[in-house]
PDB file of N, CA and C in Angstrom:
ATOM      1  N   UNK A   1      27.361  -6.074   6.196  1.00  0.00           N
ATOM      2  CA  UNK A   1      27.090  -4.796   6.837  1.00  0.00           C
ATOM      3  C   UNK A   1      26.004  -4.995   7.891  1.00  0.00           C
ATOM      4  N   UNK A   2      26.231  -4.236   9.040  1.00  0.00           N
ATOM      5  CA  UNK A   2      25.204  -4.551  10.260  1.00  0.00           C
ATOM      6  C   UNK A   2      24.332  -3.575   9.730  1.00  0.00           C
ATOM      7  N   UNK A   3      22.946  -3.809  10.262  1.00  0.00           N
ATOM      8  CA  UNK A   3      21.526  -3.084  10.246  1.00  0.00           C
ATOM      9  C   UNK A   3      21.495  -2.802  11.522  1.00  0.00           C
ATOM     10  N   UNK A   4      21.488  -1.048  11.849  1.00  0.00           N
ATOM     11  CA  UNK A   4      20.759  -0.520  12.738  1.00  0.00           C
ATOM     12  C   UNK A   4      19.729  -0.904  13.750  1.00  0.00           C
ATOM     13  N   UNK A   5      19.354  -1.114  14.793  1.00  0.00           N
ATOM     14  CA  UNK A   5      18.274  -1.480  15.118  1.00  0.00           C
ATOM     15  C   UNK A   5      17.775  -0.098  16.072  1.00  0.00           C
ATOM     16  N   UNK A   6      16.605  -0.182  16.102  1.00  0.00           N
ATOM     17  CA  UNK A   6      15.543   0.803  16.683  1.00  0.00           C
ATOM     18  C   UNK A   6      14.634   0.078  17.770  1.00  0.00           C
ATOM     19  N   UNK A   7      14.782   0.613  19.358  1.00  0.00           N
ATOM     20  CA  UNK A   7      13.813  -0.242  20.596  1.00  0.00           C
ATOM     21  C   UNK A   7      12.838   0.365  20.567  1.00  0.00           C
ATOM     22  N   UNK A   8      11.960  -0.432  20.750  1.00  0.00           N
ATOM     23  CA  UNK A   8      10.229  -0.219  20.653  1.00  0.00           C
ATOM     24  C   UNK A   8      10.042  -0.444  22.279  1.00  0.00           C
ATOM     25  N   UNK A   9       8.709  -0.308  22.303  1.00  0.00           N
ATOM     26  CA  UNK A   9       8.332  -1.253  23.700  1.00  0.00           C
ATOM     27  C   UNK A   9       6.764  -2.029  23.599  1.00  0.00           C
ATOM     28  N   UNK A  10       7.085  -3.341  23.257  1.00  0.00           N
ATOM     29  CA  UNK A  10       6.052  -4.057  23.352  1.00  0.00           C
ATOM     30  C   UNK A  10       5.582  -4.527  24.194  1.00  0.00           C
ATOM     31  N   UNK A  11       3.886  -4.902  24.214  1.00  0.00           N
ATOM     32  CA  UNK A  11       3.466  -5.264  25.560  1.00  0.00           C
ATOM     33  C   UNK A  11       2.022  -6.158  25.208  1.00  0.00           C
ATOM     34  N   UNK A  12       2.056  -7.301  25.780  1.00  0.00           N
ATOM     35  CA  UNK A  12       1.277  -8.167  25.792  1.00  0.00           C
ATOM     36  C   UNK A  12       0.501  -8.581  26.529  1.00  0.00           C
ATOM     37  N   UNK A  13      -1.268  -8.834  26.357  1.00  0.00           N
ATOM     38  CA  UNK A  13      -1.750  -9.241  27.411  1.00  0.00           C
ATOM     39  C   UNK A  13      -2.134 -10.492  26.799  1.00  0.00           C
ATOM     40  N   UNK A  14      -2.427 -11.317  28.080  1.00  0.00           N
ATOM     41  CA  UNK A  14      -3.094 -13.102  28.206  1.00  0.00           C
ATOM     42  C   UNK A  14      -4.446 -12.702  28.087  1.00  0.00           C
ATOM     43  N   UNK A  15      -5.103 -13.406  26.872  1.00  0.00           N
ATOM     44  CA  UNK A  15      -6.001 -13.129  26.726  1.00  0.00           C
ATOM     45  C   UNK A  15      -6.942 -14.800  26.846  1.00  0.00           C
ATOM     46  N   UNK A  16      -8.097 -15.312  26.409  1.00  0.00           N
ATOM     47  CA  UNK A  16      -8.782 -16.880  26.721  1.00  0.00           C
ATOM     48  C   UNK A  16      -8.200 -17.360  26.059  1.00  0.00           C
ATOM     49  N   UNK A  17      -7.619 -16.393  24.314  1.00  0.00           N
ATOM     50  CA  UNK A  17      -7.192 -17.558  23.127  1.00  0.00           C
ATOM     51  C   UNK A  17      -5.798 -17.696  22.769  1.00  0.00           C
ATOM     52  N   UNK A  18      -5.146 -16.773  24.093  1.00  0.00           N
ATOM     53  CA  UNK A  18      -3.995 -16.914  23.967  1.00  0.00           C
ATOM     54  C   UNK A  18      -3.215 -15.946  24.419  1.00  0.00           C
ATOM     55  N   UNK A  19      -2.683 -14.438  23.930  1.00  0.00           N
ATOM     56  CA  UNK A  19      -1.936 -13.485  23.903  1.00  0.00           C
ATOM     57  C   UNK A  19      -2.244 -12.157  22.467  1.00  0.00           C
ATOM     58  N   UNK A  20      -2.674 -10.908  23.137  1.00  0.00           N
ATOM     59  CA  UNK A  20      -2.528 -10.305  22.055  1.00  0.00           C
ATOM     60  C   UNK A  20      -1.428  -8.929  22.317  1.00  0.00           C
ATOM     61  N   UNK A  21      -0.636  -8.104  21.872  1.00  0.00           N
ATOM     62  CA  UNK A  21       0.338  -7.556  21.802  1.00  0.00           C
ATOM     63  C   UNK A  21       0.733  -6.445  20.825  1.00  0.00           C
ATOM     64  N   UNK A  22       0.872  -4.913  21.060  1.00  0.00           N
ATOM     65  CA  UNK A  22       1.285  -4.013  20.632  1.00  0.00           C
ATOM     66  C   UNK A  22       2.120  -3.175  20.655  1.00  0.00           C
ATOM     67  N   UNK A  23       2.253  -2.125  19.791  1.00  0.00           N
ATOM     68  CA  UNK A  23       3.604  -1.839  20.283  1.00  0.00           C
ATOM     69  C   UNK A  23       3.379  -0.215  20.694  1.00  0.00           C
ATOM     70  N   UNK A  24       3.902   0.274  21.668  1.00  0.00           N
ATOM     71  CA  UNK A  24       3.839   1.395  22.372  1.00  0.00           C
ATOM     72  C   UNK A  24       3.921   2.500  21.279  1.00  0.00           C
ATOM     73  N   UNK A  25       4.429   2.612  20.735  1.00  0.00           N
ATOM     74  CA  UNK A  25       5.586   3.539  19.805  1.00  0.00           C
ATOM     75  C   UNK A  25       4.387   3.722  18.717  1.00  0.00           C
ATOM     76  N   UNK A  26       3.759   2.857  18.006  1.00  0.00           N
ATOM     77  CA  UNK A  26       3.636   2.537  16.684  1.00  0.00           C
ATOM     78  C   UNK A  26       2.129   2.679  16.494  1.00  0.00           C
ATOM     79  N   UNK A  27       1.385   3.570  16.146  1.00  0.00           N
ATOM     80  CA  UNK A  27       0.021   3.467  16.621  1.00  0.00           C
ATOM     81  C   UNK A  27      -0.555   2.197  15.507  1.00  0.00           C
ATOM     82  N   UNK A  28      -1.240   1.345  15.788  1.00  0.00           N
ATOM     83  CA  UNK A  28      -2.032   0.416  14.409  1.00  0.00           C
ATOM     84  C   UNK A  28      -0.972  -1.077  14.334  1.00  0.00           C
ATOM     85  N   UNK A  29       0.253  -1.162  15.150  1.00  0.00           N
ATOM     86  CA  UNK A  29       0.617  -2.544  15.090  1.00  0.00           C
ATOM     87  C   UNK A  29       0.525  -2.855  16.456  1.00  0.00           C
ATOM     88  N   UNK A  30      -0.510  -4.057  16.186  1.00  0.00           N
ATOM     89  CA  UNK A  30      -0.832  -5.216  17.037  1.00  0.00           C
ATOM     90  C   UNK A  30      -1.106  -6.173  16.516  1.00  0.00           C
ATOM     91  N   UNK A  31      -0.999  -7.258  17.150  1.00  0.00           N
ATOM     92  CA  UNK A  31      -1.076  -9.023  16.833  1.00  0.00           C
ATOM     93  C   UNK A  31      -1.159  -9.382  17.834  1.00  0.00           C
ATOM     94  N   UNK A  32      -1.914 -10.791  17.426  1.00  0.00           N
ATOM     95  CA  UNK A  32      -1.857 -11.571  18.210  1.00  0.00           C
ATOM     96  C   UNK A  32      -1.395 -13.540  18.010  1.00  0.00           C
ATOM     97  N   UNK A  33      -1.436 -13.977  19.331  1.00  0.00           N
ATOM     98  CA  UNK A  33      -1.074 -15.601  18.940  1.00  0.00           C
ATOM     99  C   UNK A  33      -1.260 -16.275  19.793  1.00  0.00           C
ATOM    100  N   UNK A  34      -1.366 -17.534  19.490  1.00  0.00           N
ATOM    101  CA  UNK A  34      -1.865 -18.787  21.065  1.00  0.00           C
ATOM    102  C   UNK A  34      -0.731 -18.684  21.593  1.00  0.00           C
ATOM    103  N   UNK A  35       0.579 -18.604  21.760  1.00  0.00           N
ATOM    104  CA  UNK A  35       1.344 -18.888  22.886  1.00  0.00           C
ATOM    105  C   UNK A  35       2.056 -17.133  22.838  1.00  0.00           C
ATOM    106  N   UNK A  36       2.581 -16.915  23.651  1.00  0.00           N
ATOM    107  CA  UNK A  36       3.561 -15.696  23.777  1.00  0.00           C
ATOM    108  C   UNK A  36       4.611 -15.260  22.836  1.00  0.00           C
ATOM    109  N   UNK A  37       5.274 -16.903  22.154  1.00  0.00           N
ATOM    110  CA  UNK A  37       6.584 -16.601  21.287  1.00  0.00           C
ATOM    111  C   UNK A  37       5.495 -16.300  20.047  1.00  0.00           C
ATOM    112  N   UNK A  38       4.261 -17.018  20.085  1.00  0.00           N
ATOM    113  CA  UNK A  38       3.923 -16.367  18.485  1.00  0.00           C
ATOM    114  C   UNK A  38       3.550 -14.998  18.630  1.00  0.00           C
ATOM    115  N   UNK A  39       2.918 -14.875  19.383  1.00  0.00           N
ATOM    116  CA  UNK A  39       2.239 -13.035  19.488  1.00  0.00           C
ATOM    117  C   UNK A  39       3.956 -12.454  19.109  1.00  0.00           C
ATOM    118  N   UNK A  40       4.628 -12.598  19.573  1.00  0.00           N
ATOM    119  CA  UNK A  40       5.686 -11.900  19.756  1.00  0.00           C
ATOM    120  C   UNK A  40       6.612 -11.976  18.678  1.00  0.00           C
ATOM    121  N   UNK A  41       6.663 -12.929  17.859  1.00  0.00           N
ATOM    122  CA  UNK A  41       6.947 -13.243  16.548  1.00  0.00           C
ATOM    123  C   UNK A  41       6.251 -12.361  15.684  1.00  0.00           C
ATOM    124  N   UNK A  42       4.747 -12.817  15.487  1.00  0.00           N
ATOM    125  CA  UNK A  42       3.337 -11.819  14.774  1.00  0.00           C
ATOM    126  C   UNK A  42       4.067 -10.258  14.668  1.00  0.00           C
ATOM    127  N   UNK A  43       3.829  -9.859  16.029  1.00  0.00           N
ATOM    128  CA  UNK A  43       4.271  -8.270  15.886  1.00  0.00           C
ATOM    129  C   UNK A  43       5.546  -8.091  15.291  1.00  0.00           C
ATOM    130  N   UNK A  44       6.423  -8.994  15.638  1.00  0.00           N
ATOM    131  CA  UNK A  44       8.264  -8.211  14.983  1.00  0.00           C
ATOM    132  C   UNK A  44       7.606  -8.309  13.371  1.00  0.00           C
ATOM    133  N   UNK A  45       7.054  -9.058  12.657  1.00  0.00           N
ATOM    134  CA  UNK A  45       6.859  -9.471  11.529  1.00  0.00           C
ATOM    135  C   UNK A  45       6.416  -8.360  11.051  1.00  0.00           C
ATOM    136  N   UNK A  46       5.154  -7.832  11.608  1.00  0.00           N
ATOM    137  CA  UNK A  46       4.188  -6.826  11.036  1.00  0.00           C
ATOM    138  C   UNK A  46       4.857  -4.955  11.249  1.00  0.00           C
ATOM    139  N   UNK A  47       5.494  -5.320  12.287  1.00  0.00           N
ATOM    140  CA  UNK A  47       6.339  -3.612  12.477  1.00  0.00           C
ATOM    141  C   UNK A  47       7.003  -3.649  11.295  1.00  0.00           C
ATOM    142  N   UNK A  48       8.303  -4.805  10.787  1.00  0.00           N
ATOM    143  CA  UNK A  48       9.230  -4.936  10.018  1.00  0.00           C
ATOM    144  C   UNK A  48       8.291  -4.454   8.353  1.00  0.00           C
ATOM    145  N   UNK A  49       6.592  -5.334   8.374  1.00  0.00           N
ATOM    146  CA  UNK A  49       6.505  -5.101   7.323  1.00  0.00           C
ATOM    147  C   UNK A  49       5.757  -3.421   7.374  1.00  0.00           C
ATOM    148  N   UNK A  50       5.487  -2.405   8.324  1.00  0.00           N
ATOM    149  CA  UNK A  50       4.903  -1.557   8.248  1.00  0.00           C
ATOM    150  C   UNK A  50       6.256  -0.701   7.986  1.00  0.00           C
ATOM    151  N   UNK A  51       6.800  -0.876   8.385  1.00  0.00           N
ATOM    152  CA  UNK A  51       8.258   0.117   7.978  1.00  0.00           C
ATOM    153  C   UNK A  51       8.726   0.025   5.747  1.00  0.00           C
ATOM    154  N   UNK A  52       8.042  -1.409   6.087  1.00  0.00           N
ATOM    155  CA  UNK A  52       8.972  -1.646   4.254  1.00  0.00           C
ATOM    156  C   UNK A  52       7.871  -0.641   3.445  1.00  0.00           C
ATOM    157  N   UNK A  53       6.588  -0.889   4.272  1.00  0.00           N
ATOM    158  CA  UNK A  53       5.852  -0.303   3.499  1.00  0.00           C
ATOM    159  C   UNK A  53       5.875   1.275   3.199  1.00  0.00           C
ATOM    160  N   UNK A  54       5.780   2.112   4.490  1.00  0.00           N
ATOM    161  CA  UNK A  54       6.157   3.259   4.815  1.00  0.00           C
ATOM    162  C   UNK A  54       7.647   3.719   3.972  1.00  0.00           C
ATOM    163  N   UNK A  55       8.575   3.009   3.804  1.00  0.00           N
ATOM    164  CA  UNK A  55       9.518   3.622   2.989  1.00  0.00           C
ATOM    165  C   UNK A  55       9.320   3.532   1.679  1.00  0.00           C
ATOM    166  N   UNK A  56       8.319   2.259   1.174  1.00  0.00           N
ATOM    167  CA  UNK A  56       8.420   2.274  -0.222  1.00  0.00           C
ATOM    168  C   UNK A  56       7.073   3.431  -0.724  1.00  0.00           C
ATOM    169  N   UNK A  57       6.004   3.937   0.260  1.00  0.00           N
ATOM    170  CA  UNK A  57       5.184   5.053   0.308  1.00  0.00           C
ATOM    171  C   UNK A  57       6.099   6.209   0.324  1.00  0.00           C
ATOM    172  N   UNK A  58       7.016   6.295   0.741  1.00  0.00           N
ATOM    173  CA  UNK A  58       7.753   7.860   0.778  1.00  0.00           C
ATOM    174  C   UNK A  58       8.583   7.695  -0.593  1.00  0.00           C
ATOM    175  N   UNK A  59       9.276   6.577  -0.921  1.00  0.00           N
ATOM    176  CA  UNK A  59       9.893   6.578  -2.253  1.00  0.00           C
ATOM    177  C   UNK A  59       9.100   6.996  -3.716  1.00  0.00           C
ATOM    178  N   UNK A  60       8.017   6.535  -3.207  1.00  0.00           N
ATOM    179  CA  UNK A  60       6.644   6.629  -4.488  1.00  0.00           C
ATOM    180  C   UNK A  60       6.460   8.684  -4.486  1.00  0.00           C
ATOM    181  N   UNK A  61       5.995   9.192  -3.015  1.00  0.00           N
ATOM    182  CA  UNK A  61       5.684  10.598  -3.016  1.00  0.00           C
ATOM    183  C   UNK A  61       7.139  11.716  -3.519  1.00  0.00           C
ATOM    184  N   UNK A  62       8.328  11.145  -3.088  1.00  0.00           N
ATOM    185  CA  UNK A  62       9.247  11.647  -3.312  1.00  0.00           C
ATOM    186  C   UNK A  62       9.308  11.724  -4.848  1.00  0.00           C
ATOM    187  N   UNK A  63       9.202  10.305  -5.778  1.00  0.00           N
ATOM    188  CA  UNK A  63       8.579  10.744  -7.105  1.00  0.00           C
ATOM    189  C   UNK A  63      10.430  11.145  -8.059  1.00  0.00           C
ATOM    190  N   UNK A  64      11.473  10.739  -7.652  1.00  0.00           N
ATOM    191  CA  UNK A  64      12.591  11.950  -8.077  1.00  0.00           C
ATOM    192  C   UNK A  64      13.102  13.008  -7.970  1.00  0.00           C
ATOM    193  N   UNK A  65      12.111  13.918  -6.892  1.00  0.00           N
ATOM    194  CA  UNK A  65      12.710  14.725  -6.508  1.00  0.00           C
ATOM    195  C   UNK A  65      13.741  15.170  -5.923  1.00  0.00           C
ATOM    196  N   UNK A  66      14.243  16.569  -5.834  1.00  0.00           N
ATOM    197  CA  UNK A  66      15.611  16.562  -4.609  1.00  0.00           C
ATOM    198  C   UNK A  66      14.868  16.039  -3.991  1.00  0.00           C
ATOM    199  N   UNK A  67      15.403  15.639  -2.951  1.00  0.00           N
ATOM    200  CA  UNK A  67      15.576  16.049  -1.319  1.00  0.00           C
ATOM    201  C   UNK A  67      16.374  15.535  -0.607  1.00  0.00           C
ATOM    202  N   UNK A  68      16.712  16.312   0.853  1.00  0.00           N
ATOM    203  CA  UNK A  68      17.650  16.195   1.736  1.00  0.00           C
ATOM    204  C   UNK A  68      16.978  15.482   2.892  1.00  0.00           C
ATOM    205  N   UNK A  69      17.699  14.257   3.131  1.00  0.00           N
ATOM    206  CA  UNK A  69      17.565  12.945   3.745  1.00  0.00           C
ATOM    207  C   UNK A  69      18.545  13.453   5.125  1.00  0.00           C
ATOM    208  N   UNK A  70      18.250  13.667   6.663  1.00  0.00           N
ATOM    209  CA  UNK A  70      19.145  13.696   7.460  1.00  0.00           C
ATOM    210  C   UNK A  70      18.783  12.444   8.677  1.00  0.00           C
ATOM    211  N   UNK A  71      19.969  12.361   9.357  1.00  0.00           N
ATOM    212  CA  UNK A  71      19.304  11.359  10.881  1.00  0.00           C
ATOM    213  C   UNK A  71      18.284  12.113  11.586  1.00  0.00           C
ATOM    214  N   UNK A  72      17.232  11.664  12.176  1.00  0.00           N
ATOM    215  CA  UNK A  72      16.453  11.930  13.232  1.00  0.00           C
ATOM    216  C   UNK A  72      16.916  11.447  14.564  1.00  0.00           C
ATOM    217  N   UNK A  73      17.295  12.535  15.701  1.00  0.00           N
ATOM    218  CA  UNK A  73      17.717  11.435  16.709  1.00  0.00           C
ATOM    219  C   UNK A  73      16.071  12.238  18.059  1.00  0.00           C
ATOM    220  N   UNK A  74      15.675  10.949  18.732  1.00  0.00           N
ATOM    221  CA  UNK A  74      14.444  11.449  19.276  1.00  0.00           C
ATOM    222  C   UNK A  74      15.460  11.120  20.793  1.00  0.00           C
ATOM    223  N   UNK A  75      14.900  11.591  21.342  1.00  0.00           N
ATOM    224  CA  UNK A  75      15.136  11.329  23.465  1.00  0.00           C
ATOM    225  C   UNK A  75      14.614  10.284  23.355  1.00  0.00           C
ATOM    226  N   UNK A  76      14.795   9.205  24.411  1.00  0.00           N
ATOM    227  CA  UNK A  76      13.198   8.315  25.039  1.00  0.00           C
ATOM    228  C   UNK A  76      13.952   8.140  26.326  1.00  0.00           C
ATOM    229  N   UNK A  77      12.759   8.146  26.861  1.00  0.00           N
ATOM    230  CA  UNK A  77      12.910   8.018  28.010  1.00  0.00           C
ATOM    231  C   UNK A  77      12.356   6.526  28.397  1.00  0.00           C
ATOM    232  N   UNK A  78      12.944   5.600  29.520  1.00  0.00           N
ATOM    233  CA  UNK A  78      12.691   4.081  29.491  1.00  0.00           C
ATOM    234  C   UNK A  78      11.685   3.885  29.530  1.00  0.00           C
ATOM    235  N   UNK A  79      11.395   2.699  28.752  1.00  0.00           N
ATOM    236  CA  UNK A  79      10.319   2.308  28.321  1.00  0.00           C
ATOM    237  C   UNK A  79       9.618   1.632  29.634  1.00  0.00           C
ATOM    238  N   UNK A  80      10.241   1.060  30.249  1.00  0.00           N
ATOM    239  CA  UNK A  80      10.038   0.636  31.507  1.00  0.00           C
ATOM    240  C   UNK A  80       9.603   1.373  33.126  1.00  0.00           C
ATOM    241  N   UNK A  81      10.240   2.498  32.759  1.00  0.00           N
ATOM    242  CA  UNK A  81       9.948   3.286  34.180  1.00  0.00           C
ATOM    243  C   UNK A  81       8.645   3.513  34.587  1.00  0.00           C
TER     244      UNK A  81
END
């Protein structure tokens, strides 16, 4: 089964020790790394794990209760423009 994917917009600056990098969208994930592919590695890692976390926090508050689970669909406008 394919997994969904969701575009962010990350953005990196050159920094003396290397590259550090966040993500537009996501307030609190940033990383960093000596070359570009690691910064950029770092962050996919840490979004992926802020999401596992965030769902297994809503599974905990939810507790068994009902509730009604629907899609969220947001606009965006390019990340680029």
């Amino acid at each position: 089964m394919e997994h969904p994917e969701i575009l962010f917009t990350a953005v990196f600056m050159k920094t003396n020790g290397g590259y550090v990098g966040f993500v537009e969208e996501l307030p609190g994930v940033n990383s960093s790394g000596r070359t570009l592919a690691e910064a950029r590695d770092m962050l996919t890692q840490l979004a992926a794990v802020v999401f596992d976390e965030e769902r297994h926090s809503s599974e905990w508050m939810i507790g068994g209760r009902e509730v009604l689970r629907e899609p969220l669909y947001l606009p965006v406008r390019a990340a680029l423009d």
